[in-house]
N, C-alpha and C. Protein backbone atom coordinates (compact mmCIF):
# COMPACT_ATOMS: atom_id res chain seq x y z
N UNK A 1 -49.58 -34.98 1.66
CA UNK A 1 -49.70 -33.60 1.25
C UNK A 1 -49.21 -33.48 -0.19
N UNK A 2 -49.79 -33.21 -0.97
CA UNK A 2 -49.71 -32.80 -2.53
C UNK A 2 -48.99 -31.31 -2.75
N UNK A 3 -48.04 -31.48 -3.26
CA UNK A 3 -47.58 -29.92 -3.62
C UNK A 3 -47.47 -29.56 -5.00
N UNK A 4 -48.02 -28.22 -5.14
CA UNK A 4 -47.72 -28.06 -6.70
C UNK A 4 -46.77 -27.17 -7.07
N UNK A 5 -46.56 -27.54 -8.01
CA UNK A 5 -45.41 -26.59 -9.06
C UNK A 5 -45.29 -24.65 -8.28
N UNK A 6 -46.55 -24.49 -8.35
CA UNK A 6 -46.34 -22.91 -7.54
C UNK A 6 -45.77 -22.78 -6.45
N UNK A 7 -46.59 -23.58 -5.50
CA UNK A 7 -46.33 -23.66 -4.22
C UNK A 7 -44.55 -23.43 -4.24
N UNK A 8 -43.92 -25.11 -5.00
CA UNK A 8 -42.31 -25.05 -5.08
C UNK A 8 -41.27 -23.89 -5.59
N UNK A 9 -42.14 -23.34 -6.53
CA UNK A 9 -41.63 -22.60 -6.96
C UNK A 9 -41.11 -21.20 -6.10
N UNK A 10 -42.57 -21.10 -5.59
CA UNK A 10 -42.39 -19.79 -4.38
C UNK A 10 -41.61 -20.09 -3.51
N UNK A 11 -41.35 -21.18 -2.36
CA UNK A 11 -40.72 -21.37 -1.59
C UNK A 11 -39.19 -21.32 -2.18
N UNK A 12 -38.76 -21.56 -3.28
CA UNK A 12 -37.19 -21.91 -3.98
C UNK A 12 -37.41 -20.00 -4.06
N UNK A 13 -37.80 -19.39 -4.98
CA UNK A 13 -37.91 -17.71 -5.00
C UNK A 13 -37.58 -17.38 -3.05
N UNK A 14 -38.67 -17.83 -2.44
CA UNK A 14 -37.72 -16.89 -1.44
C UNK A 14 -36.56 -17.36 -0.87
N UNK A 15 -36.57 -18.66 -0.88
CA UNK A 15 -34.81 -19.10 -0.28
C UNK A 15 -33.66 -18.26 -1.16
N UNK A 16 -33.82 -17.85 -2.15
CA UNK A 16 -32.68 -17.27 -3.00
C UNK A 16 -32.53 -15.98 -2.86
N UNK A 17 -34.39 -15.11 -2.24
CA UNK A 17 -34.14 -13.84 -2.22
C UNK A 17 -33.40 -13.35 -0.99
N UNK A 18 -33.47 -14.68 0.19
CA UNK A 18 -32.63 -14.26 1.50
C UNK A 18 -31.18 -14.09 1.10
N UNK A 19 -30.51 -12.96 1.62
CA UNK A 19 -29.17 -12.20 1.64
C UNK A 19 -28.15 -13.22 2.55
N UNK A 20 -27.14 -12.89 1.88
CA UNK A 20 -26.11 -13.90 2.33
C UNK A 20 -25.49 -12.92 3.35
N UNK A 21 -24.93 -13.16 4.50
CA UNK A 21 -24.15 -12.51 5.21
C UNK A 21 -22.87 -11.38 5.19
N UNK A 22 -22.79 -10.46 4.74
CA UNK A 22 -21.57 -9.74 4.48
C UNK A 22 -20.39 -9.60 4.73
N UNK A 23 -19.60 -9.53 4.31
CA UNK A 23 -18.17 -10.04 5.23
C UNK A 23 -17.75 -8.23 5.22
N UNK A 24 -16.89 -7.86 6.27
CA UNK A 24 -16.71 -6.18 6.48
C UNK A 24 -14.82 -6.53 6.72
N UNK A 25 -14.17 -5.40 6.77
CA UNK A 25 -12.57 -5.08 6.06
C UNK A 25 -12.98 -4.16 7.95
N UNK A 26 -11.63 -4.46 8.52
CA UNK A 26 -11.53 -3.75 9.91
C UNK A 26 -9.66 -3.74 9.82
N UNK A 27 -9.51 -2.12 9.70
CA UNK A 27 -8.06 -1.70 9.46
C UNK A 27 -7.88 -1.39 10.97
N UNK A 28 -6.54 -1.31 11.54
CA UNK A 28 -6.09 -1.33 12.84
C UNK A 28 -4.89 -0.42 12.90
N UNK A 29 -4.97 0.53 12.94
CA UNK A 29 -4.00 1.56 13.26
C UNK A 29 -3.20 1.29 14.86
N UNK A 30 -1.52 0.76 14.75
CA UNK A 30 -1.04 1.05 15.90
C UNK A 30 -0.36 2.46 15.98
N UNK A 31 -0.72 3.05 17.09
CA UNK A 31 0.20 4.27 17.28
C UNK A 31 1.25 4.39 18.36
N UNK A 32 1.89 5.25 18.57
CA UNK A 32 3.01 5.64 19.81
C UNK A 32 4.09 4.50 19.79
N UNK A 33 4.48 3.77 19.07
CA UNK A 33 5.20 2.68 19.08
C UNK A 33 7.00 3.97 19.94
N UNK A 34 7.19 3.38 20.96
CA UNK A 34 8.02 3.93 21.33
C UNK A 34 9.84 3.53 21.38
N UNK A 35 9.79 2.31 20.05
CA UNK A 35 10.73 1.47 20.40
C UNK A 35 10.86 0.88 18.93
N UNK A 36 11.66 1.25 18.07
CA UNK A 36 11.56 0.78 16.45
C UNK A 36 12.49 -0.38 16.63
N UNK A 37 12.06 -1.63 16.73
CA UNK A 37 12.49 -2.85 17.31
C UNK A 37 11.76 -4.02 17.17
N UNK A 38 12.21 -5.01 16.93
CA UNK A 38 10.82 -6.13 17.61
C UNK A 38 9.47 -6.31 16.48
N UNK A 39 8.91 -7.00 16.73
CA UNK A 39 7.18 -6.98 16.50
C UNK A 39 6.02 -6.71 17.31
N UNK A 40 5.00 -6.22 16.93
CA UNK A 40 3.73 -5.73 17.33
C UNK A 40 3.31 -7.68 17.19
N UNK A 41 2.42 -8.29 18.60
CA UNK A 41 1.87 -9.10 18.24
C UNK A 41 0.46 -9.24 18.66
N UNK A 42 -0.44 -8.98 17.27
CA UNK A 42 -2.14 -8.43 17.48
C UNK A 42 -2.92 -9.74 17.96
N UNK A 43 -3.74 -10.13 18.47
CA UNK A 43 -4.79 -10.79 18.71
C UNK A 43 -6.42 -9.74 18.04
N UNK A 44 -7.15 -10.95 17.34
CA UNK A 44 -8.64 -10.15 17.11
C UNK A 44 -9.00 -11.39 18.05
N UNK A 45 -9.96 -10.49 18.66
CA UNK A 45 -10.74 -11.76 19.38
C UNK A 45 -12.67 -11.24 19.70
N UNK A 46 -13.13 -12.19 19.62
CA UNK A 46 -14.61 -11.67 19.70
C UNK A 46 -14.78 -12.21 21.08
N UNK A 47 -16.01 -12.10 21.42
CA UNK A 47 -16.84 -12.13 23.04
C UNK A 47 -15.93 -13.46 23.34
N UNK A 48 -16.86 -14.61 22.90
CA UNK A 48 -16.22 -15.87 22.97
C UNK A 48 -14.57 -16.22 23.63
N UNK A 49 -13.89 -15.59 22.31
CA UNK A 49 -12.89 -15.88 22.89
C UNK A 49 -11.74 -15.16 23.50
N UNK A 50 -12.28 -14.14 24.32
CA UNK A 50 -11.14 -12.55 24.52
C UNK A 50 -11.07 -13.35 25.98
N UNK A 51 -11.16 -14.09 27.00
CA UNK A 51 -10.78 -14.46 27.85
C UNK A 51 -9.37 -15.77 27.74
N UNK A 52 -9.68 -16.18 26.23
CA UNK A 52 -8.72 -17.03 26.40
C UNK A 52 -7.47 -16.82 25.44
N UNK A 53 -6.99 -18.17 24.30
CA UNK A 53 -5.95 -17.69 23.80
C UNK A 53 -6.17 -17.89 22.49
N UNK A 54 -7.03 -18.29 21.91
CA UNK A 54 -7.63 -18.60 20.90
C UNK A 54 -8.30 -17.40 19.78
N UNK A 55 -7.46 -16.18 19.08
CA UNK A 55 -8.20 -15.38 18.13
C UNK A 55 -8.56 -15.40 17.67
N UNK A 56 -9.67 -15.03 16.74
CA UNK A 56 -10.49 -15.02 15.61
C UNK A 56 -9.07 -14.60 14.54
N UNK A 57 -8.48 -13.73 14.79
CA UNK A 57 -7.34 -13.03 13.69
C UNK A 57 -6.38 -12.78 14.46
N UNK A 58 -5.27 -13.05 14.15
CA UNK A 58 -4.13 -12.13 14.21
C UNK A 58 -3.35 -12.01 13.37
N UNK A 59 -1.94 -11.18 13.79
CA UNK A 59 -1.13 -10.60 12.87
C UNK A 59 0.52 -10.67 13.74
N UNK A 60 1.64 -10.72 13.15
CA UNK A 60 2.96 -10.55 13.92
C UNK A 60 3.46 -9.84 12.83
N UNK A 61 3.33 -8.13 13.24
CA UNK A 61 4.25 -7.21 12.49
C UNK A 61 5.37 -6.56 13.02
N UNK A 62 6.45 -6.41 11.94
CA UNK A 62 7.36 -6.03 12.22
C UNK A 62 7.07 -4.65 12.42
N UNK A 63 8.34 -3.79 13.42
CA UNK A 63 8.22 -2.81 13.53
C UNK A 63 9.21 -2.09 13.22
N UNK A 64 8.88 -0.75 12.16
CA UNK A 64 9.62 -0.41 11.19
C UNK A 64 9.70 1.36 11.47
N UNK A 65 8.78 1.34 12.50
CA UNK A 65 8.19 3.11 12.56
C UNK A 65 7.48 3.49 14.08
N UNK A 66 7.39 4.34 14.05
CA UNK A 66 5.89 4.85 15.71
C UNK A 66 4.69 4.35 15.37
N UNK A 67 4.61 3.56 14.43
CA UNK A 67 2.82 3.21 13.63
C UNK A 67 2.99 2.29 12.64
N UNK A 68 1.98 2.21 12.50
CA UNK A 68 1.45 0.93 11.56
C UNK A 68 0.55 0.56 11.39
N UNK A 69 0.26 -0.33 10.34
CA UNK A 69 -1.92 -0.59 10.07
C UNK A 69 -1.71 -2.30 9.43
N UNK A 70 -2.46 -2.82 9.79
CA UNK A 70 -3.19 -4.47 9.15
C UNK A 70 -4.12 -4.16 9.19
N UNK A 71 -4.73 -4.78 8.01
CA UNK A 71 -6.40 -4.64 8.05
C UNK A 71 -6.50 -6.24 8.09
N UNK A 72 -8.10 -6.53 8.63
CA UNK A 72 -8.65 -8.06 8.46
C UNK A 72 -9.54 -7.72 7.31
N UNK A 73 -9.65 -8.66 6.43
CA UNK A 73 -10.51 -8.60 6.03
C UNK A 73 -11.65 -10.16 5.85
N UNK A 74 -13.06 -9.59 5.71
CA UNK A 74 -13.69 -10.99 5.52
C UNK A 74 -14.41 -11.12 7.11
N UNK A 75 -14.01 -10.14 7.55
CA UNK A 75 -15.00 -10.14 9.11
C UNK A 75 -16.40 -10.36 8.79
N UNK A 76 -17.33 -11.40 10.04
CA UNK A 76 -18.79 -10.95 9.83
C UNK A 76 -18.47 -9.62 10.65
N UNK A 77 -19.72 -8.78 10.38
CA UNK A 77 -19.67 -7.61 11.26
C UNK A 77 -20.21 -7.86 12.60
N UNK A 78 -19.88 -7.27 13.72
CA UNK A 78 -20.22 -7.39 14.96
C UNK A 78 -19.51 -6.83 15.86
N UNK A 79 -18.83 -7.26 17.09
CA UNK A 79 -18.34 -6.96 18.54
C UNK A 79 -17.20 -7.63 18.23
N UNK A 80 -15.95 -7.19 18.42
CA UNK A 80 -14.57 -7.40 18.91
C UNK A 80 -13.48 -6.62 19.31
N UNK A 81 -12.57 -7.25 20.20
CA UNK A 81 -11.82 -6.33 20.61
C UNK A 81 -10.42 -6.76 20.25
N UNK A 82 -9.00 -6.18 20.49
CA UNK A 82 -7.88 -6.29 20.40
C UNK A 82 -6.77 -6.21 21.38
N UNK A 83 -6.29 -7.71 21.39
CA UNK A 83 -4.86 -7.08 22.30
C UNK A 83 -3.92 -7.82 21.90
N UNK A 84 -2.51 -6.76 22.47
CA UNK A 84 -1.72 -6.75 21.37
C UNK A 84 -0.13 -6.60 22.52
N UNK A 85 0.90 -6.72 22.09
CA UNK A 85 1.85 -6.27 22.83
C UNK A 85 3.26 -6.29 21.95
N UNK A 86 3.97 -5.25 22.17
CA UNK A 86 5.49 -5.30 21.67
C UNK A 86 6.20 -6.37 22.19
N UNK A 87 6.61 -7.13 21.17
CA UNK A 87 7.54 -8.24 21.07
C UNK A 87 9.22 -7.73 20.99
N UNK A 88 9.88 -6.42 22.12
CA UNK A 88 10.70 -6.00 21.60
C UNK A 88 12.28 -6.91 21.49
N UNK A 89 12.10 -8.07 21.85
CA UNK A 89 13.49 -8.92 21.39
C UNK A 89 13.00 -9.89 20.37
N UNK A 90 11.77 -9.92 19.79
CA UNK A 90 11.50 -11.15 18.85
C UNK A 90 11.35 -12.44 19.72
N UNK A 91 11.20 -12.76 21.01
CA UNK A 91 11.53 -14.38 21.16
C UNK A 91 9.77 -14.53 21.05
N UNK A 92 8.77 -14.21 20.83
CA UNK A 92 7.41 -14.63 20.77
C UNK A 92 6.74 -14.68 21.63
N UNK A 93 6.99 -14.22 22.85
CA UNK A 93 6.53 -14.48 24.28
C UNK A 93 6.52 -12.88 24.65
N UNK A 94 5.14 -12.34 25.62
CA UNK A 94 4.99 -11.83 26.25
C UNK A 94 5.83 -11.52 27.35
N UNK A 95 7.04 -11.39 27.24
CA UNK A 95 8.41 -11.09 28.66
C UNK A 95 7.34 -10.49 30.24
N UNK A 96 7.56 -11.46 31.37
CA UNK A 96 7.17 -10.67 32.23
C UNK A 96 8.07 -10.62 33.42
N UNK A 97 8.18 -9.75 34.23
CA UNK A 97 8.99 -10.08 35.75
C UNK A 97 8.43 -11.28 36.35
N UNK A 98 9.55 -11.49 37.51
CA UNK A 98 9.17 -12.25 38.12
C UNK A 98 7.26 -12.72 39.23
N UNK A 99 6.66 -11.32 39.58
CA UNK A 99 5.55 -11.60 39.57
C UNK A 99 4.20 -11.83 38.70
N UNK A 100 4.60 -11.90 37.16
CA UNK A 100 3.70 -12.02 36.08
C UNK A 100 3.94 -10.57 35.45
N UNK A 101 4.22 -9.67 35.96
CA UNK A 101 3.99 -8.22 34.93
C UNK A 101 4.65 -8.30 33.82
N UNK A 102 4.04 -8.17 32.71
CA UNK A 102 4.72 -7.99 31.84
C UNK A 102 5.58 -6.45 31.60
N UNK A 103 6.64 -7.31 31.05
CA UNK A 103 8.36 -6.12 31.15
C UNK A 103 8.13 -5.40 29.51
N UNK A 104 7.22 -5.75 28.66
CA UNK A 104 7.67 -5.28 27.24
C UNK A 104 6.11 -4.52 27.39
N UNK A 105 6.03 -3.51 26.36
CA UNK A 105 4.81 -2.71 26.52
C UNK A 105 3.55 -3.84 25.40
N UNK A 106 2.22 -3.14 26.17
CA UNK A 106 1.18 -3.68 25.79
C UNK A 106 0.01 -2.83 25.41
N UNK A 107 -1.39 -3.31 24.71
CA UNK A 107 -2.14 -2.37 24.95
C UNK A 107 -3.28 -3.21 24.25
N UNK A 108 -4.68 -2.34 24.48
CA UNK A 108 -5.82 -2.80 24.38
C UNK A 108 -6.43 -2.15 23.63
N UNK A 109 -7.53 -2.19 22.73
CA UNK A 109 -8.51 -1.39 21.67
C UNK A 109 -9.54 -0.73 22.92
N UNK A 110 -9.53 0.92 22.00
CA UNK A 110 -10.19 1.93 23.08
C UNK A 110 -9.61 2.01 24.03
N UNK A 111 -7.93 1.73 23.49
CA UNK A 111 -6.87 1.77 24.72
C UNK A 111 -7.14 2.11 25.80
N UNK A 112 -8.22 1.02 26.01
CA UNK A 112 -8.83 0.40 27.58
C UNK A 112 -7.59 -0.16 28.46
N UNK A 113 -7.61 0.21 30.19
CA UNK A 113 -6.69 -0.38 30.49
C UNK A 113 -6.65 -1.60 31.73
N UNK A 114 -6.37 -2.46 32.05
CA UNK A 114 -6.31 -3.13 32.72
C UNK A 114 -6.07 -3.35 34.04
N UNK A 115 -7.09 -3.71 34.79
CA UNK A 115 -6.44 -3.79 36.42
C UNK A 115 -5.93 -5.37 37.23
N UNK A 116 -4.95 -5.07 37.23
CA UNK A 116 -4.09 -6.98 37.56
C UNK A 116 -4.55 -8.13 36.55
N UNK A 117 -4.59 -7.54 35.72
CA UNK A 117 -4.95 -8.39 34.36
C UNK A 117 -5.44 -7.57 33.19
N UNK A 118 -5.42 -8.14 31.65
CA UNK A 118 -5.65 -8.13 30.64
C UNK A 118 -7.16 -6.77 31.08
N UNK A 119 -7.56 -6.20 30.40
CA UNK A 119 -9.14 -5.08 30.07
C UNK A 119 -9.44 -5.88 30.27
N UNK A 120 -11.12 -5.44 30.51
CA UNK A 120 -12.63 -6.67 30.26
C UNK A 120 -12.94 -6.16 29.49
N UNK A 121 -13.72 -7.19 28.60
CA UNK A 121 -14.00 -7.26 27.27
C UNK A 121 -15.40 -6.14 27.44
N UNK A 122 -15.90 -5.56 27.90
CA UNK A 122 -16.81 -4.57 28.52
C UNK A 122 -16.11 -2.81 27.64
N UNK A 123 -14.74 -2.84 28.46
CA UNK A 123 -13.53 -1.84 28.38
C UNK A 123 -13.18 -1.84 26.73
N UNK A 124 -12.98 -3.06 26.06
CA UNK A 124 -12.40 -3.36 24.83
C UNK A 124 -13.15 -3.83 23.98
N UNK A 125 -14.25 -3.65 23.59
CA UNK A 125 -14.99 -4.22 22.27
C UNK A 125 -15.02 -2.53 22.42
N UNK A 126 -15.47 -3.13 20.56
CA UNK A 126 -15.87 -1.97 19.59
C UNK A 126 -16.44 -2.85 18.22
N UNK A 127 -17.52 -2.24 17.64
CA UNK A 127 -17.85 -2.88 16.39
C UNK A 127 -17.65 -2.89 14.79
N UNK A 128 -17.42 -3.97 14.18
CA UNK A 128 -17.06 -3.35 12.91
C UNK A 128 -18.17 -3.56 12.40
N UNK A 129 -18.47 -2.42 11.59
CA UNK A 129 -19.64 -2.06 10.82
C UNK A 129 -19.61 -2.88 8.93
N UNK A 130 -21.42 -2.64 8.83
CA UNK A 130 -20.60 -3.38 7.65
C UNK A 130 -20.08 -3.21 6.35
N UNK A 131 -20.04 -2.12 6.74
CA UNK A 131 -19.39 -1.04 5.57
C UNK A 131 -17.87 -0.97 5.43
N UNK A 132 -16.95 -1.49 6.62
CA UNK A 132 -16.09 -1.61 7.26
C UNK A 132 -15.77 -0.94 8.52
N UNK A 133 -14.56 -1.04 9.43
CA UNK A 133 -13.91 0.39 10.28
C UNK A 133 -12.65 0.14 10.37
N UNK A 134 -12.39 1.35 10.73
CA UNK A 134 -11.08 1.56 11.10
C UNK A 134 -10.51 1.64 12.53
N UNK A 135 -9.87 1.41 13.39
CA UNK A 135 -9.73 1.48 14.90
C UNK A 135 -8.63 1.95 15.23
N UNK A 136 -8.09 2.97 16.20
CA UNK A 136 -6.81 3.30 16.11
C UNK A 136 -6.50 2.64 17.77
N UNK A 137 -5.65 2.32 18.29
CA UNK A 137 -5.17 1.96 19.68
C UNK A 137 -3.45 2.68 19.53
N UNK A 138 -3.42 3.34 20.72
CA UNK A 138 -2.39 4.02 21.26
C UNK A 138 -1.24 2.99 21.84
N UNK A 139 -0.10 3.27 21.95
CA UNK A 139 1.03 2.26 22.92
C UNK A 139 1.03 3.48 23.63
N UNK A 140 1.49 3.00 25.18
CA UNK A 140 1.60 3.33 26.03
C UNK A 140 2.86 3.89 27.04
């Protein structure tokens, strides 16, 4: 097959005119913090990985107030959700009683709530657009 100069040319023109993927900024408002203590510790997690332990993003903020905001930035845009829980002695661990409940407060994006386990990711996605968003989740 013989190709000419046009032909190459056109094909290189449209590989360059295809758009590169956008990266989108997703700010995270915590609210009701009922306990100025400790750290907030966020998980971002998309479809993939909201069953396990593995985030796309997180964050370990201190807590200084009833609220607070991290933004991600550099997201593709799409489906993800958040969970998160007060770290109120600092040791890094989710504190639970003796049957698994966790003893320190927790919470989920679209402060979705959970039955004998973590939301389903059904309850807790929301999308960031690609313009960016903002998400607020309540403590409980």
């Amino acid at each position: 097959m013989t190709r000419t100069p046009s032909l190459v040319a056109a094909l290189a023109a449209c590989t360059i005119a295809v758009p590169l993927a956008s990266a989108s900024d997703l700010t995270v408002n915590v609210e009701g913090i009922a306990q100025v203590q400790g750290s907030i510790m966020l998980g971002l997690f998309d479809e993939a990985s909201y069953n396990g332990d593995g985030a796309v993003n997180g964050a370990n903020l201190a807590v200084e107030g009833e609220s607070l905001t991290v933004t991600f930035e550099g997201l593709e845009p799409g489906e993800y959700a958040v969970r998160l829980y007060h770290d109120l002695n600092d040791d890094g661990e989710m504190n639970t009683n003796p049957f698994g409940i966790p003893t320190e407060p927790y919470a989920f994006s679209n402060d979705a709530k959970g039955r004998f386990g973590p939301a389903k990711w059904d309850a807790a996605k929301f999308t960031v657009e690609a313009d960016g968003t903002t998400h607020t989740i309540t403590m409980n």
